[in-house]
Structures are given as C-alpha cells and as structure tokens.
Protein backbone atom coordinates (compact mmCIF):
# COMPACT_ATOMS: atom_id res chain seq x y z
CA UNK A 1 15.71 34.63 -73.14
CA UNK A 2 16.72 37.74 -71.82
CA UNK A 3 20.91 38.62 -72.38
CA UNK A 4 22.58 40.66 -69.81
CA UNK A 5 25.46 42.61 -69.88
CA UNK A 6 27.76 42.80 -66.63
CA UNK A 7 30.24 44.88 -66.47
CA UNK A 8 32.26 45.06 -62.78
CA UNK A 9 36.10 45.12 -61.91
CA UNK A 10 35.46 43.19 -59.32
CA UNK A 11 35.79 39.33 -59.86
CA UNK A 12 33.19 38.29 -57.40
CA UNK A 13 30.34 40.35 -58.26
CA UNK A 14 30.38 39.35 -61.52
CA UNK A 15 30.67 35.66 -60.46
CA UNK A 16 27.48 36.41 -58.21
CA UNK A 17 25.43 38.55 -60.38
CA UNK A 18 25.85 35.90 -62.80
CA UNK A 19 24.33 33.23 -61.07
CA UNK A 20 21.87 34.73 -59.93
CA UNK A 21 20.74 35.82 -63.59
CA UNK A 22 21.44 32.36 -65.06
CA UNK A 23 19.19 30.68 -62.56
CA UNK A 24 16.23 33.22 -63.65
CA UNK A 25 16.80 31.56 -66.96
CA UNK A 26 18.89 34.73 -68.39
CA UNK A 27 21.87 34.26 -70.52
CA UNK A 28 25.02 36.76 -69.19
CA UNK A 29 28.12 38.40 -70.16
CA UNK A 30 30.99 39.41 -67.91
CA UNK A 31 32.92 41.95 -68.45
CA UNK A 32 35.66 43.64 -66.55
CA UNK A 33 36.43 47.35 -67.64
CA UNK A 34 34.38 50.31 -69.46
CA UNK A 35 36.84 50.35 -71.99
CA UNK A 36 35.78 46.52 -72.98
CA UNK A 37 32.08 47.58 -72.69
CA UNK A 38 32.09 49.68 -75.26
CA UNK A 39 34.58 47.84 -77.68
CA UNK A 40 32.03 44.94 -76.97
CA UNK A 41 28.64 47.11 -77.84
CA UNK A 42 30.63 47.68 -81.58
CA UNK A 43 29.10 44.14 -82.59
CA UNK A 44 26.83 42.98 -80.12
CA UNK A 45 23.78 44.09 -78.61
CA UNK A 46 22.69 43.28 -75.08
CA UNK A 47 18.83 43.76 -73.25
CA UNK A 48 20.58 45.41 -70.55
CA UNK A 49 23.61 46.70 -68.79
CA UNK A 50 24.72 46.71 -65.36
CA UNK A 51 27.60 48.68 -65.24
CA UNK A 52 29.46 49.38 -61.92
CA UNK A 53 30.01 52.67 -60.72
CA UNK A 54 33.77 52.47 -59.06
CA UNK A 55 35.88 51.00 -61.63
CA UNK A 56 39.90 52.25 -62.37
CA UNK A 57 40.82 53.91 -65.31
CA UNK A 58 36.86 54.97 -66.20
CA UNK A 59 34.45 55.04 -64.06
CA UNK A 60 30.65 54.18 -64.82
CA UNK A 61 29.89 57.76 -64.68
CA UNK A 62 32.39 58.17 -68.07
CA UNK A 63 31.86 54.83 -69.42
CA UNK A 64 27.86 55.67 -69.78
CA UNK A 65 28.76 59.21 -71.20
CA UNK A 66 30.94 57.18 -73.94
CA UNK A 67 28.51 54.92 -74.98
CA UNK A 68 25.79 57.59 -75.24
CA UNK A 69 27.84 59.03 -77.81
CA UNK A 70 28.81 56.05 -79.51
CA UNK A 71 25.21 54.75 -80.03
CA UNK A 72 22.04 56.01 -81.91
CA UNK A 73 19.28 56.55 -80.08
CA UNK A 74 17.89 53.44 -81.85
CA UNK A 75 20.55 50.99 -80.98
CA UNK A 76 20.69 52.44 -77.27
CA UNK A 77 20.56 49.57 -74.41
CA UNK A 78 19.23 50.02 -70.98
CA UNK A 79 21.60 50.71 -68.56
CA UNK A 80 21.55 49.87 -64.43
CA UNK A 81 23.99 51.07 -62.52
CA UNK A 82 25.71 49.07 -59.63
CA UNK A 83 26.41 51.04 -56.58
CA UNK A 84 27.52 50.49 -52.31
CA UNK A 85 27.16 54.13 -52.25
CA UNK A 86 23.64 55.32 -50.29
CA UNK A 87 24.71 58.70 -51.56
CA UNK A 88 21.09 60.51 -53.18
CA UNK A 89 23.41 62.32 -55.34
CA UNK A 90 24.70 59.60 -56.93
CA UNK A 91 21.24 57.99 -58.25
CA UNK A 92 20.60 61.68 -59.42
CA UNK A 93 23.60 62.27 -61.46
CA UNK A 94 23.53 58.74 -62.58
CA UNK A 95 20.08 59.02 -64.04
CA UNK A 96 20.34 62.18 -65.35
CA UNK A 97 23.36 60.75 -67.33
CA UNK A 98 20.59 58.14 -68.81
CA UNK A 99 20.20 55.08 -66.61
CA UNK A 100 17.30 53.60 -66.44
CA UNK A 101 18.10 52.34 -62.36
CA UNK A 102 20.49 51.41 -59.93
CA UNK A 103 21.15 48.21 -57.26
CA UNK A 104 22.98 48.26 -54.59
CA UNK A 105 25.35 46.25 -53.59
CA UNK A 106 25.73 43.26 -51.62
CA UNK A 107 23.13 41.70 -54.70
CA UNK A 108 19.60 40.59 -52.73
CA UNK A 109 19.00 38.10 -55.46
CA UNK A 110 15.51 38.36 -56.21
CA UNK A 111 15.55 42.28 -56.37
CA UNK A 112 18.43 41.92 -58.95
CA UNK A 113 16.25 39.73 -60.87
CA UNK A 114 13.13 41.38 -60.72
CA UNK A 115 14.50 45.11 -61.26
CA UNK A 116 16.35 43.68 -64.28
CA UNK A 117 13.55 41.27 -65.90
CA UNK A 118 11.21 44.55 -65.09
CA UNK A 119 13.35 47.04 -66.81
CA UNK A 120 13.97 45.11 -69.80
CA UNK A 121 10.19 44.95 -70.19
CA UNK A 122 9.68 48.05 -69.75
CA UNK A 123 12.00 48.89 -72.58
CA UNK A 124 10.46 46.76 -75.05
CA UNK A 125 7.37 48.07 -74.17
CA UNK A 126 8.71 51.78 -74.87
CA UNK A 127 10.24 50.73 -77.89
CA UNK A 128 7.15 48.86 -78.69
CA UNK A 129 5.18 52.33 -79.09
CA UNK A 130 8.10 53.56 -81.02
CA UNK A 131 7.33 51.46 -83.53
CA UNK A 132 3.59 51.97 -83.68
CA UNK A 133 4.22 55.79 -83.68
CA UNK A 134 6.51 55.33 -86.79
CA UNK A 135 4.10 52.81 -88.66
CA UNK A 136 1.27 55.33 -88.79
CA UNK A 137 1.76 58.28 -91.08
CA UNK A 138 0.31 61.39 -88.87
CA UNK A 139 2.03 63.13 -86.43
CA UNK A 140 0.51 62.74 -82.91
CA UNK A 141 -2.29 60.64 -84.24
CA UNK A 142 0.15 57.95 -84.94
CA UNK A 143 0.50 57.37 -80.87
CA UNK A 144 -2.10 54.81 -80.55
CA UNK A 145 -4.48 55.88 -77.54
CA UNK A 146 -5.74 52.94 -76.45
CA UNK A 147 -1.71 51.67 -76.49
CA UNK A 148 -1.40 55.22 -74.16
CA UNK A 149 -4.41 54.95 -72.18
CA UNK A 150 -3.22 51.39 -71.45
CA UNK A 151 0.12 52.29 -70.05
CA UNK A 152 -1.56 54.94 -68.28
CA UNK A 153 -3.51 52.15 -66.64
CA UNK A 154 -0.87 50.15 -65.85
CA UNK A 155 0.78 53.07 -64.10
CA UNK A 156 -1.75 53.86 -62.05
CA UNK A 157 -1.80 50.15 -61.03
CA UNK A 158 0.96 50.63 -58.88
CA UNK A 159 -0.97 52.95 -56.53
CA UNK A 160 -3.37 50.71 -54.60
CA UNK A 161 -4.74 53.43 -53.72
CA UNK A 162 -5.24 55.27 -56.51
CA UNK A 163 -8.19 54.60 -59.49
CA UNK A 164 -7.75 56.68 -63.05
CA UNK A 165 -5.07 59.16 -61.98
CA UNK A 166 -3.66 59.92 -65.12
CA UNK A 167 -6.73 59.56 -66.88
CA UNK A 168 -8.37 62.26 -64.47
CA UNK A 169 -5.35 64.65 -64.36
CA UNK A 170 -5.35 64.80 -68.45
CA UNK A 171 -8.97 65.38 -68.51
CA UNK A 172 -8.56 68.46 -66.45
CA UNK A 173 -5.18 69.41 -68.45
CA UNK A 174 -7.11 69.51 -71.75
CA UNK A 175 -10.16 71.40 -70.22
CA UNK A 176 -7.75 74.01 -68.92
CA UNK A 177 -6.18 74.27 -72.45
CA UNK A 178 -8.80 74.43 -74.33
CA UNK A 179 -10.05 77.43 -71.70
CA UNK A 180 -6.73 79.19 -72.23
CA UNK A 181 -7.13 79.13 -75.63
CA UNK A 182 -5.51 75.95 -77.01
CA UNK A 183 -6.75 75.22 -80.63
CA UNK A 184 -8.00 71.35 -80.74
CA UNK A 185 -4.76 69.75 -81.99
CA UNK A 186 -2.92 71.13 -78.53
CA UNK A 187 -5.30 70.26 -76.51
CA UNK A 188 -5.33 67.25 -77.78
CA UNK A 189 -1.12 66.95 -77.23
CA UNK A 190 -1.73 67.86 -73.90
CA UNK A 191 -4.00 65.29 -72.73
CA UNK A 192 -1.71 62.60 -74.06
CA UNK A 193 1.11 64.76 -72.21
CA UNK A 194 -1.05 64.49 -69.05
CA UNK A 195 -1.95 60.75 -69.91
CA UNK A 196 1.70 59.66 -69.82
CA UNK A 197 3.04 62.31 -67.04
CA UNK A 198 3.50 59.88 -64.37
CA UNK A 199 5.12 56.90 -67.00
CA UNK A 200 8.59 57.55 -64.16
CA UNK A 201 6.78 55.75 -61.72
CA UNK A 202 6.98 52.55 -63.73
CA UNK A 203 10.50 52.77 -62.00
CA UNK A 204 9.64 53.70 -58.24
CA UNK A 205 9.83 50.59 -55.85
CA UNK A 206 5.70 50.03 -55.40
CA UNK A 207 6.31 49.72 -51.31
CA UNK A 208 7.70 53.52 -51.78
CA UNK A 209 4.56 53.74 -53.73
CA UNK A 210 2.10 52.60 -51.27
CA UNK A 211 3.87 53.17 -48.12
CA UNK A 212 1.52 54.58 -45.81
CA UNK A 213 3.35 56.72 -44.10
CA UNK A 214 5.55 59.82 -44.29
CA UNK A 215 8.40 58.85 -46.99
CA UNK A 216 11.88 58.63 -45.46
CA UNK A 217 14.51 61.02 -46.75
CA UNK A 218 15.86 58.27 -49.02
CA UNK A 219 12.36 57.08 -50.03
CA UNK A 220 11.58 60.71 -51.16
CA UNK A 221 14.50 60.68 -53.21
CA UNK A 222 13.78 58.08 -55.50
CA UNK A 223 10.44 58.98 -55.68
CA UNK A 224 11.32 62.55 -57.03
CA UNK A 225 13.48 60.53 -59.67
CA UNK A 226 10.56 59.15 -61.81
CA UNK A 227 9.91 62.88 -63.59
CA UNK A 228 13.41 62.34 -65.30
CA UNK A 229 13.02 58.32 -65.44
CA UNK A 230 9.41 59.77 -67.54
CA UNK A 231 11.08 61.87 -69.96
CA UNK A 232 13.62 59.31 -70.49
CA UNK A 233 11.23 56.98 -71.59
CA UNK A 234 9.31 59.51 -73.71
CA UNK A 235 11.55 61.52 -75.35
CA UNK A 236 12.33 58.78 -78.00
CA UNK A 237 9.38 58.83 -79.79
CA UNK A 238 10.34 61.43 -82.30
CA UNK A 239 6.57 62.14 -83.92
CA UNK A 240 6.12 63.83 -80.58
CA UNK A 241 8.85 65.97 -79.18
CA UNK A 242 7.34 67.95 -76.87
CA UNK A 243 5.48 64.62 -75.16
CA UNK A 244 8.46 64.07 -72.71
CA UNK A 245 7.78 68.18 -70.93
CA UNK A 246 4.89 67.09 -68.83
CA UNK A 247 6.66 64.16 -67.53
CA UNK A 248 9.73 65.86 -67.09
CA UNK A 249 8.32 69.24 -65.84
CA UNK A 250 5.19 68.52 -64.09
CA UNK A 251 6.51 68.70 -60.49
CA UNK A 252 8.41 72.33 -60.94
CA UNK A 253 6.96 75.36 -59.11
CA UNK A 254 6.12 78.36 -59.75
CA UNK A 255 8.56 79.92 -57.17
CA UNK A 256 11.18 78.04 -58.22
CA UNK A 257 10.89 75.51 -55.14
CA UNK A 258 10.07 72.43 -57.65
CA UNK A 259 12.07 69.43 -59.12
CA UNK A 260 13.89 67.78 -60.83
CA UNK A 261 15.46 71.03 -62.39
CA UNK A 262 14.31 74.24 -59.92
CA UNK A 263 12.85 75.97 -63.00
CA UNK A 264 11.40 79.07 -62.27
CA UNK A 265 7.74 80.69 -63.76
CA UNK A 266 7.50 81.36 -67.21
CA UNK A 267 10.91 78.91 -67.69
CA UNK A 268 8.72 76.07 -66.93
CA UNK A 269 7.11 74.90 -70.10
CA UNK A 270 3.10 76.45 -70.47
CA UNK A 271 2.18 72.65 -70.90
CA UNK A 272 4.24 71.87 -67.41
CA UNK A 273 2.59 74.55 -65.66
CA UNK A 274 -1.39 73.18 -66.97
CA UNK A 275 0.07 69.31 -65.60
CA UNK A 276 0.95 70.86 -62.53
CA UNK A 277 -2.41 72.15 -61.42
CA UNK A 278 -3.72 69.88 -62.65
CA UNK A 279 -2.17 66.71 -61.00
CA UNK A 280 -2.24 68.45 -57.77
CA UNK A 281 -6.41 68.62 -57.77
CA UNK A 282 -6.52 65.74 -58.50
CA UNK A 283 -4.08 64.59 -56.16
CA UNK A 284 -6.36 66.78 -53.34
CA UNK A 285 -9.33 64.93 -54.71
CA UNK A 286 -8.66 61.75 -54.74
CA UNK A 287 -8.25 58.93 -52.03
CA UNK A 288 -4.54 58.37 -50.52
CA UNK A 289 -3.20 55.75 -48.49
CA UNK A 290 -3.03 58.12 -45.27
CA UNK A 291 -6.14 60.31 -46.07
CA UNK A 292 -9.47 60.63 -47.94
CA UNK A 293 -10.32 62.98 -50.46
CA UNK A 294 -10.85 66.50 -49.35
CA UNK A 295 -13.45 68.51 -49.47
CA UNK A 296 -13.95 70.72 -52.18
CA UNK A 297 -13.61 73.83 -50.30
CA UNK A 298 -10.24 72.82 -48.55
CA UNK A 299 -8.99 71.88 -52.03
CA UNK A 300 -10.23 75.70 -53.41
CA UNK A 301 -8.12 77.29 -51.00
CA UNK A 302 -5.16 75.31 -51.64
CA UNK A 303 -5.13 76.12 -55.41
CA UNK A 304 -5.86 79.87 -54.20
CA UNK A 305 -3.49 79.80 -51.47
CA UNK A 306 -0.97 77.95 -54.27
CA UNK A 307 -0.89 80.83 -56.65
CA UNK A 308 2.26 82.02 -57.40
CA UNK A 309 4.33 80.38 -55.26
CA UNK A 310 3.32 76.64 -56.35
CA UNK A 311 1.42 77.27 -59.87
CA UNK A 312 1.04 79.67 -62.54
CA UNK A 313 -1.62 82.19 -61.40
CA UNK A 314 -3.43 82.09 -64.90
CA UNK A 315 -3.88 78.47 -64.67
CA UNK A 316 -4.63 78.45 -61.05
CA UNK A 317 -7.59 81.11 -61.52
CA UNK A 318 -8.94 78.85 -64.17
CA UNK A 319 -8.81 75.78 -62.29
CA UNK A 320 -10.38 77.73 -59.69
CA UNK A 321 -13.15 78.81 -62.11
CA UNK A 322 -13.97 75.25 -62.68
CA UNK A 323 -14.33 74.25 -59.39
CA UNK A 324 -16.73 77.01 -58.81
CA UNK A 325 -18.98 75.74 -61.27
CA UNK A 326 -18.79 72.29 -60.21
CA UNK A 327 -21.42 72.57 -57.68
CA UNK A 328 -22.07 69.12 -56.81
CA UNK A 329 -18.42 68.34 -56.44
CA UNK A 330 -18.46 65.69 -59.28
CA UNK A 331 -15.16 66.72 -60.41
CA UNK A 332 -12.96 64.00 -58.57
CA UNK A 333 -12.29 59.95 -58.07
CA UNK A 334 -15.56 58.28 -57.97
C-alpha cells in the first residue's frame, strides 16, 4: 500500500485529497503547515508528498528548500506540488527546486490518483537502478543495460508514434564520439547518456505527448520541463555523475536560444552538444504524429543550415559526413 503525505492549510483539500487517495486503496497523512512536515519527516518516511504551494508562515517554495537540506539524498521522498496558479513560472521554479510534479487545484480525482500512483512508481523504479548500480563493483558497467535499454523502451512507449527513439539517437551519439575521438569507455558513457536522455518524459501528460497538433503555450511548457524532470531522476546514481548532462542539456543551442538553462556554445557540456544533433536527426527521420519522415536531403540541409546557431559546428559537420555516406538512406526508423 502506497502512504501519502498531504500537507495543505486548507481544511477541505486535505479532507478531499484524502478520500480520494483512500478509495485508490492508499493509506494518507494530513498535515497542516511546512513547519509540521518537516518535524514529521524526522521519524517517518512517506512514498510521496503533496505539499501546497500558498501556505502562511512558509510557503511550499521554502518548506521544499528545508527539507532538501534536512534529508540525504538517500532518504529523499518525492514531492508534488499543489497549485490554483496556471502561472508557467511557477511549475518551473517549483521543479527546479526538486519536485517531481504538480496538480492543480480543484482535485479531478482520477488525475490525482494516477499522477500520484505513477510517480511513486516511477521512484521506486529509479531507486531500483540505484541499487543495482551500487551492487555491482565497476563504475559504469554496474548500470545494467538491459535494466537501461528497458526504461528506454518504456519511454519511448509513450510516443505512439515513435519506435526506438532513444535507442536510435544513442546509436548515432556514440558513432559521433567515437569519430571525434572518444576512447571506448566514453563512447560507451555516451550511449547510455543518449539511452536515458529523454527519461523526463516519463513525467509529460502522454495526450501532450501525442497531441497531433501544434502544442498550446501551456502544453509547450510542460513539455520543455522533462530535461530537468531527466536529470532529476538521474543524477542520483552516484557511479555515474556525468549521466544526468544529456538529459539535462540535450535541448540547449548553440546560440544560446535553447532550454532549460539558455547555455551558450562551448558552456553546454561536449556530451550535450553530440545528444543534440543527434536527437534532432533522428527526430527529422523518424515518423511524427503530424508528418512523415523526411527525406534525407531536407534533413542534410537542416543540420547544415543548423550550424552554429542550433548545434556545435564540429558535430554538425560530422553528422553531416555520415549522412553523406549513407547512400541508401538506411540511417533512420524502419
């Protein structure tokens, strides 16, 4: 049975929230101030938080802050922020302050239960390769890659219309490594980098996903959460510190233009900069919901076109290179 922390000034939402959790068969806890949160964290040990954003005396923002710093990252639970605000800003700062979500309020019961049953999966299952990491005794070799590959897939199961993304976009990573000059060990790292880049989108809605159409303004936001919802998720696994940059990184450009952090050239990890290029041919390549695949000469001149101002030149010329040999256009879905 999953527990669930609750933690709102406001009398009614907790009385609400909590039935709606108990009759999904989770056990709850109210609580009614930030201050009691994290006295109550001292000896006890929740799945999950939802913590309310507007409460007097500390807010969620500060609560969250103080019970980062109170906790390892070991004994660190899941928190989901509960919001009325439709603000962008606010799911931004919240999750760059460490929250794995938010739900807005009035509760729609069977989004509160399914974004909290999913997120407390989704936790085990990160903790789960945690603990295989630290069971095995070398360094990025302890990651299990059939564990990775399978989270990969799962990942790319939330695209309908997508087949091997991640799979695809770390093949091409570790080929443009190993080009650059990459010994085998890094271009190894990469490919597991390039494997897990997308891991955010565990956390993106899957009708934002798969919606057909041009992404509202809204839509777009949460969808250009999931690099920082990524590194989140990865940056725990201590055997591998530098697996969380091409999550984190992968969607920065060149020219500065890029999110989540407007990093500009050479400021953007090398490893970012491979993921990028990478993830867009593949993107150009493959089949989307409002378009087929494009042809190979459309996508040459928009990795040509891209240089500089989208990706790192170097990398773009050898991506480039590699399309020119692939003369019968194999290199794509399918």
């Amino acid at each position: 049975m999953y527990w669930v922390l609750i933690v709102d000034d406001d009398t009614s939402n907790l009385i609400t929230a909590g039935h709606i959790l108990s009759d999904h068969n989770m056990r709850v806890t109210a609580l009614k101030s930030g201050k009691a949160l994290l006295d109550y964290v001292k000896t006890n040990k929740p799945d999950l938080i939802l913590l309310d954003i507007r409460m007097p005396e500390m807010d969620g923002f500060e609560t969250l802050k103080r019970l980062k710093a109170q906790m390892t990252p070991e004994d660190e639970v899941p928190v989901i922020f509960l919001t009325g605000n439709e603000k962008p800003e606010m799911e931004t700062e919240g999750l760059k302050l460490g929250a794995v979500d938010f739900i807005r309020k009035p509760f729609v019961p069977e989004v509160l239960a399914m974004r909290v049953k999913n997120n407390i999966e989704l936790v085990r299952l990160e903790r789960n390769l945690s603990a295989e990491v630290e069971r095995r005794t070398k360094e990025y070799e302890t990651l299990s890659l059939h564990v990775v590959q399978t989270v990969a897939e799962a990942i790319d199961a939330k695209d309908t219309y997508t087949n091997g993304h991640s799979g695809r976009v770390a093949e091409y990573a570790k080929e443009i490594a190993g080009r650059y000059g990459y010994d085998e060990k890094h271009q190894d790292e990469i490919y597991i980098m390039g494997l897990l880049h997308d891991v955010g989108k565990i956390g993106v809605p899957d009708a934002v996903i798969n919606k057909p159409g041009r992404l509202s303004e809204k839509e777009f936001e949460r969808m250009k959460a999931h690099p920082v919802v990524g590194a989140n998720i990865l940056k725990k696994i201590r055997e591998m510190p530098k697996l969380s940059i091409g999550a984190r990184f992968h969607h920065e450009r060149y020219d500065g233009t890029g999110y989540p952090e407007g990093l500009k050239g050479e400021d953007i990890p090398e490893e970012a900069r491979i993921i990028a290029v990478a993830d867009a041919y593949d993107a150009m390549t493959s089949f989307r919901s409002y378009r087929s695949a494009l042809s190979q000469s459309i996508v040459r001149y928009e990795i040509e076109n891209g240089k500089g101002t989208q990706f790192d030149p170097v990398f773009a010329d050898i991506m480039l290179k590699m399309i020119d040999e692939d003369t019968g256009y194999n290199m794509r879905e399918g």
